[in-house]
Protein backbone atom coordinates (compact mmCIF):
# COMPACT_ATOMS: atom_id res chain seq x y z
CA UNK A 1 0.00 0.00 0.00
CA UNK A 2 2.94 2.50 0.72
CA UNK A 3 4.54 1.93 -2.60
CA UNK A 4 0.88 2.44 -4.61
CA UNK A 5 0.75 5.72 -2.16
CA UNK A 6 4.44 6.67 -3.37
CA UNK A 7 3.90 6.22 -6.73
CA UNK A 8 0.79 8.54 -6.68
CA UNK A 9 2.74 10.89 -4.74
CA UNK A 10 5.22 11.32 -8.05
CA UNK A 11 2.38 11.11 -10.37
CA UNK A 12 1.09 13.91 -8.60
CA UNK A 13 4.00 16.36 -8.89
CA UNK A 14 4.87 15.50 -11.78
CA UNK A 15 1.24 16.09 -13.29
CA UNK A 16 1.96 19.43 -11.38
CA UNK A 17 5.18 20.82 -13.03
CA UNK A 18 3.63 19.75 -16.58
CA UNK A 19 0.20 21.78 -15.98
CA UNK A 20 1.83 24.42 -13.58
CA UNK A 21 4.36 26.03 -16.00
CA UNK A 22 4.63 29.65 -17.38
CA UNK A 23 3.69 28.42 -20.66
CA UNK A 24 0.62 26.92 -19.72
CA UNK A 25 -2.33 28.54 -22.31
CA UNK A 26 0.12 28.45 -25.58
CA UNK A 27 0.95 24.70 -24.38
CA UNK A 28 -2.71 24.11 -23.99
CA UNK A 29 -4.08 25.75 -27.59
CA UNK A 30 -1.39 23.43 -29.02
CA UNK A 31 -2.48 19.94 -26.89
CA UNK A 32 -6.32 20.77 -27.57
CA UNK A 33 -5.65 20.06 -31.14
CA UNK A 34 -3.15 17.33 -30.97
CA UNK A 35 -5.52 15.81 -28.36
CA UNK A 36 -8.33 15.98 -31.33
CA UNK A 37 -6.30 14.08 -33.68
CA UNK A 38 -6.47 11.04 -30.98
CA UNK A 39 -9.81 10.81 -30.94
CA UNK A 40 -10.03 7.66 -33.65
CA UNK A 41 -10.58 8.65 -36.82
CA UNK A 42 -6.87 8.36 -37.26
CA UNK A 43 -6.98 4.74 -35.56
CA UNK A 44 -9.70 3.52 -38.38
CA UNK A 45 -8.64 6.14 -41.39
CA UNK A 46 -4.90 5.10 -41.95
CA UNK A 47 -5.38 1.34 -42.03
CA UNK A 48 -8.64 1.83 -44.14
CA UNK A 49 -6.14 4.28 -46.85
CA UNK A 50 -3.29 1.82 -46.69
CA UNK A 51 -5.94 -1.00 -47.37
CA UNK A 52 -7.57 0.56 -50.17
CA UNK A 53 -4.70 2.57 -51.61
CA UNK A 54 -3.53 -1.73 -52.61
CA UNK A 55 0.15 -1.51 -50.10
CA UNK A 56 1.57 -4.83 -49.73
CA UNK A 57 0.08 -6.48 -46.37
CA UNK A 58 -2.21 -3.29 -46.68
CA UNK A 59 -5.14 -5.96 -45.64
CA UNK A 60 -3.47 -7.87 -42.52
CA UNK A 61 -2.84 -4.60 -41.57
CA UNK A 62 -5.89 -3.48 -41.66
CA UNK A 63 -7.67 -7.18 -40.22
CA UNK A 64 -5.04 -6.71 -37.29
CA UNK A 65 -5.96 -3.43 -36.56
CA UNK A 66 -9.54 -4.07 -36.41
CA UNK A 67 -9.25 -7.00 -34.35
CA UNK A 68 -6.31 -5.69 -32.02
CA UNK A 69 -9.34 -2.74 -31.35
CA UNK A 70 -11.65 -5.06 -30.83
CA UNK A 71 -9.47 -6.82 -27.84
CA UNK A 72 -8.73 -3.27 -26.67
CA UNK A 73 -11.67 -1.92 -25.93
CA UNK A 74 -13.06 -4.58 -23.66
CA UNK A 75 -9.78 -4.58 -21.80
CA UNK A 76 -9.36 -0.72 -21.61
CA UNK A 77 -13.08 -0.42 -20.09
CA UNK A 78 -12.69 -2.90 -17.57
CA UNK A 79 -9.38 -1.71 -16.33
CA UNK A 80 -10.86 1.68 -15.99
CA UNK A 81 -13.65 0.94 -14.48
CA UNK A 82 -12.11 -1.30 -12.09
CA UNK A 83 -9.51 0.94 -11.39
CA UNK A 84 -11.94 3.95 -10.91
CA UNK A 85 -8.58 6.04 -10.49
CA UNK A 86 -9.97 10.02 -10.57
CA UNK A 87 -9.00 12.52 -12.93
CA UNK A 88 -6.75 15.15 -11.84
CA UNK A 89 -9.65 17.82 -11.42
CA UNK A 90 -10.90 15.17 -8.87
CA UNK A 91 -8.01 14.41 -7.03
CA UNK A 92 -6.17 17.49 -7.02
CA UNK A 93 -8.34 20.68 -4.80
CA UNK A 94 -8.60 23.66 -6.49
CA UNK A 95 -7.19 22.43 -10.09
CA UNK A 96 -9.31 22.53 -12.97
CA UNK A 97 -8.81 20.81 -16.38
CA UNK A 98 -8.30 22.74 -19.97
CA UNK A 99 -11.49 20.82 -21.20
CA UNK A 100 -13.68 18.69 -20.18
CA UNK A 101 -13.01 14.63 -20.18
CA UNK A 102 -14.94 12.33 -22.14
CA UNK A 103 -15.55 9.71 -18.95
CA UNK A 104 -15.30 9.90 -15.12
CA UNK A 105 -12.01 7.74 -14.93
CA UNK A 106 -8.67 8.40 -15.52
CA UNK A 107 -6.90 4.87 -15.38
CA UNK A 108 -5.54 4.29 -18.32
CA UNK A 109 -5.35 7.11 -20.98
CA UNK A 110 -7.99 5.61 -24.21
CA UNK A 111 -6.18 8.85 -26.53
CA UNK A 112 -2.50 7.49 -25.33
CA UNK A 113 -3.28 3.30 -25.86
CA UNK A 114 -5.16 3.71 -29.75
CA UNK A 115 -2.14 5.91 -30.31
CA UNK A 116 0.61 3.91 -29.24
CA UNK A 117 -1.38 0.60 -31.01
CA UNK A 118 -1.63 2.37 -34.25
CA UNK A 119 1.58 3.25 -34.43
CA UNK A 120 2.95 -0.29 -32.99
CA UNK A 121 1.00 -1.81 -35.30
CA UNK A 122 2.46 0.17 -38.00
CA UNK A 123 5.93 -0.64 -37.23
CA UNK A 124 5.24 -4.15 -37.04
CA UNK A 125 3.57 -4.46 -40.59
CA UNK A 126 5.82 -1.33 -42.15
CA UNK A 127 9.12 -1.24 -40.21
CA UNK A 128 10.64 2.45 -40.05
CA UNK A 129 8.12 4.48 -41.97
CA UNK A 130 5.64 4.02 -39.10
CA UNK A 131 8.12 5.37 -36.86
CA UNK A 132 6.98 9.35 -37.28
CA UNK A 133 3.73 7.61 -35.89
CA UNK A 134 5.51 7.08 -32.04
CA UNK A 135 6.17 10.81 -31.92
CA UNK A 136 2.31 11.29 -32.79
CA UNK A 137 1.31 8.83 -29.78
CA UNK A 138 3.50 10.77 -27.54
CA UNK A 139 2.56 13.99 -28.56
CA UNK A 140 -1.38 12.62 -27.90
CA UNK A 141 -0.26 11.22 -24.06
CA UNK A 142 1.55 14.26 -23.38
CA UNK A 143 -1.44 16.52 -24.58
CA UNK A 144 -4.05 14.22 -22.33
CA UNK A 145 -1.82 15.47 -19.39
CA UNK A 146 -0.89 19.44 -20.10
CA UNK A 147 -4.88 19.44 -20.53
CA UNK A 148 -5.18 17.60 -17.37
CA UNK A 149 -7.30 15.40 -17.60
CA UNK A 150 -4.50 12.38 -16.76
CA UNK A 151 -1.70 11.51 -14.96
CA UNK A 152 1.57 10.87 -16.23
CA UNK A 153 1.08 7.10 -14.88
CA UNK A 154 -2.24 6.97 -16.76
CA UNK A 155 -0.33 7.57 -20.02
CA UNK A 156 2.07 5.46 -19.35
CA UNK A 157 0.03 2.48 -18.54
CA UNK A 158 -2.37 3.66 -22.47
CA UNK A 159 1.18 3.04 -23.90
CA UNK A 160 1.97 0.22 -22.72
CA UNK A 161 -1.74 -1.25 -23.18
CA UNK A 162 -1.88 0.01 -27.09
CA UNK A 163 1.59 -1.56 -27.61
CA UNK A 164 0.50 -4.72 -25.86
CA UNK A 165 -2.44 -5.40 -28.04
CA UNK A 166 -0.60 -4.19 -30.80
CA UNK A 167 2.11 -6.92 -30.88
CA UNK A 168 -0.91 -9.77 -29.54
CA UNK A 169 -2.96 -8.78 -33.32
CA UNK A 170 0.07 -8.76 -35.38
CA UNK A 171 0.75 -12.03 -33.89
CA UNK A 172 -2.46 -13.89 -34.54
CA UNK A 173 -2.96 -12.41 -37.98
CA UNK A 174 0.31 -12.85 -38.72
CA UNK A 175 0.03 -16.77 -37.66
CA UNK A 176 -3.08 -16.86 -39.54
């Protein structure tokens, strides 16, 4: 219990020097719109253009993204509903978020895990061209937290979820 109480401790100041900084309303014009760009349309539009555009593995690409969202979901709304872990505004007295969150939870970020698995994915099935793609997911997990509406951990644990799946689709389709 001391260690979980530790580790929100950190997560707590360091959610604090990211939202508490001189730069705050330029930062936040900036994450509002990078935050938009998680939202999903990405997620489903680039494997629907690579699959229609003809690339090579353009459909197992697009069959492994589809079904590594399909195990995703499930998984990332039990965890944060079992988890129940409150949004900064929540936890923290007296802060207040840039905008509004999209659910009560905070535990793990959805924006930072379909970010990270799209561009996982992409790696796996593309190699280095994808790679532009893991400064886009970090960009979206670092936005979720200037905006405050999560916690560095919270990101974090979206990465590591998204990347998770990721490599668990590209395995099965690539078995199949």
């Amino acid at each position: 219990m001391r260690l979980i109480q530790s580790i929100n401790q950190f997560d707590v100041r360091m959610f604090l020097a990211c939202v508490n900084t001189r730069h705050q309303q330029q930062l936040s014009r900036v994450a509002r719109s990078v935050s938009k760009t998680g939202d999903g349309y990405a997620q489903l539009g680039l494997p629907l253009c690579v699959y229609i555009m003809g690339a090579s593995q353009g459909l197992a690409y697009f069959t492994a993204v589809i079904l590594s969202f399909a195990a995703w979901l499930p998984t990332y709304w039990v965890l944060k509903n079992t988890c129940r872990r409150k949004r900064p505004p929540q936890a923290i007295p007296a802060f207040s978020a840039a905008i509004i969150a999209s659910d009560e939870f905070s535990f793990p970020s959805g924006h930072t895990a379909a970010a990270f698995l799209l561009a996982t994915m992409t790696v796996l099935f593309f190699g280095a061209v994808g790679i532009p793609l893991f400064l886009w997911a970090i960009a979206v997990g670092a936005s979720r937290i200037i905006l405050g509406v999560h916690f560095p951990t919270d990101t974090l644990a979206g990465a590591s979820l998204g990347m998770g799946i990721a490599y668990l689709g590209h395995s099965i389709v690539s078995a199949a």
